[in-house]
PDB file of N, CA and C in Angstrom:
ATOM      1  N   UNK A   1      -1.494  -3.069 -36.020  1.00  0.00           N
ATOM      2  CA  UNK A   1      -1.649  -1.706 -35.549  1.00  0.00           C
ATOM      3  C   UNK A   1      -2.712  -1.638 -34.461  1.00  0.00           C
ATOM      4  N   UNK A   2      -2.490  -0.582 -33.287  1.00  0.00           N
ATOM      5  CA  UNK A   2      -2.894  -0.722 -32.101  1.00  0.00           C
ATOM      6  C   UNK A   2      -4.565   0.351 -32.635  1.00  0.00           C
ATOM      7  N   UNK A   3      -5.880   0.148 -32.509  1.00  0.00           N
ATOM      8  CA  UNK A   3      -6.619   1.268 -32.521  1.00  0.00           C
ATOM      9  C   UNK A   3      -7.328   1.911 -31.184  1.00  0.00           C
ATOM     10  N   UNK A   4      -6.448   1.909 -30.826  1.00  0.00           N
ATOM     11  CA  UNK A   4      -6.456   2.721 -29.713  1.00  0.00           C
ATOM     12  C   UNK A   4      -5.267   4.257 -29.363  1.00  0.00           C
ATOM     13  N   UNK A   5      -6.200   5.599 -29.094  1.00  0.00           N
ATOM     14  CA  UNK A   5      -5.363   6.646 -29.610  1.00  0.00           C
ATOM     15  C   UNK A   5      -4.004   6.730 -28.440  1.00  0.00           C
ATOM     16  N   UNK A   6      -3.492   7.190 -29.401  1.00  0.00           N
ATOM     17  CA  UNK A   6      -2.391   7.670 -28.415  1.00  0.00           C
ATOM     18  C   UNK A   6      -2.585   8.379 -27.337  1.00  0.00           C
ATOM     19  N   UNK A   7      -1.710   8.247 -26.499  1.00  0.00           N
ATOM     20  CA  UNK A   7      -1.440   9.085 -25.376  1.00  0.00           C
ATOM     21  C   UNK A   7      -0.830  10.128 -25.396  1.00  0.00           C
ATOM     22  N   UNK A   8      -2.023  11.424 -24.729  1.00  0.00           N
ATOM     23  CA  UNK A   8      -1.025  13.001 -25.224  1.00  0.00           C
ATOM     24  C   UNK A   8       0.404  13.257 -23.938  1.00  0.00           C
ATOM     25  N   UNK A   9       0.376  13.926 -24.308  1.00  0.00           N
ATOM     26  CA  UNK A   9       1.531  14.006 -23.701  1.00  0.00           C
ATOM     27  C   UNK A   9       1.386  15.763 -22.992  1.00  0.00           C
ATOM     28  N   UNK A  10       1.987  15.689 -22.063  1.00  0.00           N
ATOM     29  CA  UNK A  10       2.159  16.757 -21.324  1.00  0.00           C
ATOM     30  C   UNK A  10       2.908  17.962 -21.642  1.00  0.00           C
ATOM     31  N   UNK A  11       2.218  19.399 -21.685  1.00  0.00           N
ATOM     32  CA  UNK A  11       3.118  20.591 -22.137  1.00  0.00           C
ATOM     33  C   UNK A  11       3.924  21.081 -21.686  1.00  0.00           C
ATOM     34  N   UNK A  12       3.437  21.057 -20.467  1.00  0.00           N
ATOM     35  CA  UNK A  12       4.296  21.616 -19.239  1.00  0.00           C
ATOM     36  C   UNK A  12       5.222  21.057 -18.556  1.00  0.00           C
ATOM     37  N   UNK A  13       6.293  21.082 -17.984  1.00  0.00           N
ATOM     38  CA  UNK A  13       6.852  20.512 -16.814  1.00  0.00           C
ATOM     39  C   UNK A  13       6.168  21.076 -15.479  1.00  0.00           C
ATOM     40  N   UNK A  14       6.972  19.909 -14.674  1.00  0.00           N
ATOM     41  CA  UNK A  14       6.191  20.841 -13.012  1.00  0.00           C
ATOM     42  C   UNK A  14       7.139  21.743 -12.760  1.00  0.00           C
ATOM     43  N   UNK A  15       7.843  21.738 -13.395  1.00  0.00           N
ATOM     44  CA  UNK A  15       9.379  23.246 -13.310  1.00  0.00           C
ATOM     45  C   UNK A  15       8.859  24.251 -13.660  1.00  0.00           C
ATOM     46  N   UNK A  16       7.989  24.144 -15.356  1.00  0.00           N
ATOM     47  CA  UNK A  16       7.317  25.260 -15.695  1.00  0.00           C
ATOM     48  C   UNK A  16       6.960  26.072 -15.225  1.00  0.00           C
ATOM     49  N   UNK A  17       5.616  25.045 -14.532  1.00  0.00           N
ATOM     50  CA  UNK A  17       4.489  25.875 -14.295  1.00  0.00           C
ATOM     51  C   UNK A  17       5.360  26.857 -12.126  1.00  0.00           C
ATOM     52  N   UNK A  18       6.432  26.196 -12.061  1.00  0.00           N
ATOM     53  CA  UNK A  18       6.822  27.057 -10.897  1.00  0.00           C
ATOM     54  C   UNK A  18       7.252  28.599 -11.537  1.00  0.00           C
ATOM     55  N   UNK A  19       8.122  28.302 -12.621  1.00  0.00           N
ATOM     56  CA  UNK A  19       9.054  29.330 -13.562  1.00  0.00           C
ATOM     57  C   UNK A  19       7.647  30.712 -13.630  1.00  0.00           C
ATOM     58  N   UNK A  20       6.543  30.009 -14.014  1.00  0.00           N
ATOM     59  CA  UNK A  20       5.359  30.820 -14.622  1.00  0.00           C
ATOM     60  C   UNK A  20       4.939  31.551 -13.312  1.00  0.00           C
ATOM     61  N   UNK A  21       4.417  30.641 -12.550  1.00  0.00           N
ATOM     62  CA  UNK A  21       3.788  31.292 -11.078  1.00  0.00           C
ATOM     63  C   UNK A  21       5.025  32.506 -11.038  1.00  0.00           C
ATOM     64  N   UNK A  22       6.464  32.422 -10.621  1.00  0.00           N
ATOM     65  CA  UNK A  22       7.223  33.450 -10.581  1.00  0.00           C
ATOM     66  C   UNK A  22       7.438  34.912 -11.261  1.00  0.00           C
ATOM     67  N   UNK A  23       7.001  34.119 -12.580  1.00  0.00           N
ATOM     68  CA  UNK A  23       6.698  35.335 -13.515  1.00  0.00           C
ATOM     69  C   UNK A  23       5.702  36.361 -13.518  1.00  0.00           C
ATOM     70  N   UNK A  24       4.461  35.846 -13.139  1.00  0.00           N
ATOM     71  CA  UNK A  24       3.388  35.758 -12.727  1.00  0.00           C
ATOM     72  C   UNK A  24       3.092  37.048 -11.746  1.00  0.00           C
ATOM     73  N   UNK A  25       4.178  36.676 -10.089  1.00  0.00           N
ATOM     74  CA  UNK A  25       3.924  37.260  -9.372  1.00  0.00           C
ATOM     75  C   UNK A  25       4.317  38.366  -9.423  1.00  0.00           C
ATOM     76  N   UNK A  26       5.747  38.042 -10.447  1.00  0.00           N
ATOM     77  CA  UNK A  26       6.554  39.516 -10.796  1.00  0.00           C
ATOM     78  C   UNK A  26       5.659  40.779 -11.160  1.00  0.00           C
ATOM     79  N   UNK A  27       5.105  40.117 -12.325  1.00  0.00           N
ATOM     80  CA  UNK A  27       3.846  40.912 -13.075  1.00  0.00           C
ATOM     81  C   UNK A  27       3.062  41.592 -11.992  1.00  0.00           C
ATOM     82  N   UNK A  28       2.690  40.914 -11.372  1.00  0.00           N
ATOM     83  CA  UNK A  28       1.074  41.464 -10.885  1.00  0.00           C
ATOM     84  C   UNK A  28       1.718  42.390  -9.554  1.00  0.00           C
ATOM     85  N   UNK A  29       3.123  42.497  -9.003  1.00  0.00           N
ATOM     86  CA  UNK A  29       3.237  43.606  -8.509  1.00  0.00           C
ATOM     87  C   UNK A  29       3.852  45.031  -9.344  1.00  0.00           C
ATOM     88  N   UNK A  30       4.190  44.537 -10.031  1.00  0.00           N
ATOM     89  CA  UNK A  30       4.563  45.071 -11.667  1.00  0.00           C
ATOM     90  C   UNK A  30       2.977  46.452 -11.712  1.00  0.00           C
ATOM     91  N   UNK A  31       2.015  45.358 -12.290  1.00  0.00           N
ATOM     92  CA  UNK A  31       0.858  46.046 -12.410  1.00  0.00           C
ATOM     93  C   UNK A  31      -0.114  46.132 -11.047  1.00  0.00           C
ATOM     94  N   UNK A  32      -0.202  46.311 -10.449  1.00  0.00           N
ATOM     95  CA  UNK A  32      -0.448  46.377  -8.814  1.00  0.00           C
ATOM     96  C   UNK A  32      -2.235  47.096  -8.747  1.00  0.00           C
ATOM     97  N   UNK A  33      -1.922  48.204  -9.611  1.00  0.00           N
ATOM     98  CA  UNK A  33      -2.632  49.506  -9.636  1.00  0.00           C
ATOM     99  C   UNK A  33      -3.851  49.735 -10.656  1.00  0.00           C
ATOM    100  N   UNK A  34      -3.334  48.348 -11.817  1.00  0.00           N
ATOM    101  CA  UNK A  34      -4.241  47.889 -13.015  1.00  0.00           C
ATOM    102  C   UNK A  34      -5.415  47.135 -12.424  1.00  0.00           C
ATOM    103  N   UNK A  35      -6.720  47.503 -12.983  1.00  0.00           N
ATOM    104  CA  UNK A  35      -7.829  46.203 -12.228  1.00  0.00           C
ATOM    105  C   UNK A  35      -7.363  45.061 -12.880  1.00  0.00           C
ATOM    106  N   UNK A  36      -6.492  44.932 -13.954  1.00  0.00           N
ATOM    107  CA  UNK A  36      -6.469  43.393 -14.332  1.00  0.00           C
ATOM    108  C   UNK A  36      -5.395  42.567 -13.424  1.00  0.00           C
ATOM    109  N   UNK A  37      -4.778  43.181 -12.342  1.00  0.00           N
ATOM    110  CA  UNK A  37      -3.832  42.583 -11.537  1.00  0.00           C
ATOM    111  C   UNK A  37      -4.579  41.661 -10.879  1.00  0.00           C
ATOM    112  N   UNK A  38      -5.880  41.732 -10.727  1.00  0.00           N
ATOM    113  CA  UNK A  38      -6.863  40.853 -10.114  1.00  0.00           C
ATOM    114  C   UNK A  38      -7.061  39.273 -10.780  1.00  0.00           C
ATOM    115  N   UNK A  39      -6.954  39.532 -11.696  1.00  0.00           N
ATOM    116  CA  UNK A  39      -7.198  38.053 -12.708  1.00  0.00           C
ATOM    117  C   UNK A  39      -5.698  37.585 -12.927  1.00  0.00           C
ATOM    118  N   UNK A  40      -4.924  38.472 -12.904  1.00  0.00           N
ATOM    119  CA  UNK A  40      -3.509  37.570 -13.071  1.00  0.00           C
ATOM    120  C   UNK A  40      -3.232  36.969 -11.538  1.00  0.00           C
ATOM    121  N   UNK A  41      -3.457  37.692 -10.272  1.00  0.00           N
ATOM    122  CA  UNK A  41      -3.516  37.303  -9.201  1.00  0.00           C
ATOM    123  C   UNK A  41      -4.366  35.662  -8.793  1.00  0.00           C
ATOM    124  N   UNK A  42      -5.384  35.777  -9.715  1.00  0.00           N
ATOM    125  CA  UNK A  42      -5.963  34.576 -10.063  1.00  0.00           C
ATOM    126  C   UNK A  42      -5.575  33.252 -10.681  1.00  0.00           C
ATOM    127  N   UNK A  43      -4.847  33.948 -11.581  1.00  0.00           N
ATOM    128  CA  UNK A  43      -3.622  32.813 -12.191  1.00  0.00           C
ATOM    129  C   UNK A  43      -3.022  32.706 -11.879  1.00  0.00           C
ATOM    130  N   UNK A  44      -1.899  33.471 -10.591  1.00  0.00           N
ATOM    131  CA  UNK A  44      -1.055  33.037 -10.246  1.00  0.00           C
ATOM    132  C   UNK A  44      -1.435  31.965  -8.729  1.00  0.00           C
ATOM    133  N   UNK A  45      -2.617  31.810  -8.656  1.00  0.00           N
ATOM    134  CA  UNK A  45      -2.988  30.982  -7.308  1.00  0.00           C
ATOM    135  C   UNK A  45      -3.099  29.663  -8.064  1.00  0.00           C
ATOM    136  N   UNK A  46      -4.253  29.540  -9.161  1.00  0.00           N
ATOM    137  CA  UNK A  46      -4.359  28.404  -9.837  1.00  0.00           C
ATOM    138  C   UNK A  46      -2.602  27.666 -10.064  1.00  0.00           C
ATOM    139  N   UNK A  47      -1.754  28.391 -11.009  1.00  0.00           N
ATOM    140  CA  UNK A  47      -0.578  27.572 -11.609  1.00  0.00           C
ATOM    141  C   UNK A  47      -0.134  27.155 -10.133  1.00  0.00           C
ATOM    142  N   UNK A  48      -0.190  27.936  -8.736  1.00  0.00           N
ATOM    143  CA  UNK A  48       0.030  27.014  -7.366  1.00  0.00           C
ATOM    144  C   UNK A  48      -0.640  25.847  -7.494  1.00  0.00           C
ATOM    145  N   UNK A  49      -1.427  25.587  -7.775  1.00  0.00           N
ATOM    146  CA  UNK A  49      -2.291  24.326  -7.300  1.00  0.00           C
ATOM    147  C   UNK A  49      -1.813  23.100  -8.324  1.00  0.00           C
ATOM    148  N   UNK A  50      -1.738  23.880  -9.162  1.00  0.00           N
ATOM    149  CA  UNK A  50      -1.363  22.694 -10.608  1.00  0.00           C
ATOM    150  C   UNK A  50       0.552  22.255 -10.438  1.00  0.00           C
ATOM    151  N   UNK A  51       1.486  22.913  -9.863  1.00  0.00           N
ATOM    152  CA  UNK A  51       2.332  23.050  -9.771  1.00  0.00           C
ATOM    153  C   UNK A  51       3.475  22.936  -8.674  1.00  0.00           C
TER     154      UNK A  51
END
């Protein structure tokens, strides 16, 4: 037996995280008018970068 840990494994696809950004953007013109459109606007730049 190997003691060395396994390797995790990835949650996401890089499909996902496009699927999400889309969702994402939907939302935040969705909520446009909410101050929290600001932080989802935020997430939707990050899942760009990762994605």
């Amino acid at each position: 037996m190997s003691t060395e840990p396994q390797r995790s494994r990835a949650v996401f696809s890089t499909e996902d995280f496009g699927l999400m950004k889309e969702a994402v953007a939907d939302y935040v013109r969705k909520i446009a008018d909410d101050p929290r459109s600001v932080k989802f606007s935020n997430l939707y730049h990050r899942l760009g970068r990762l994605g």
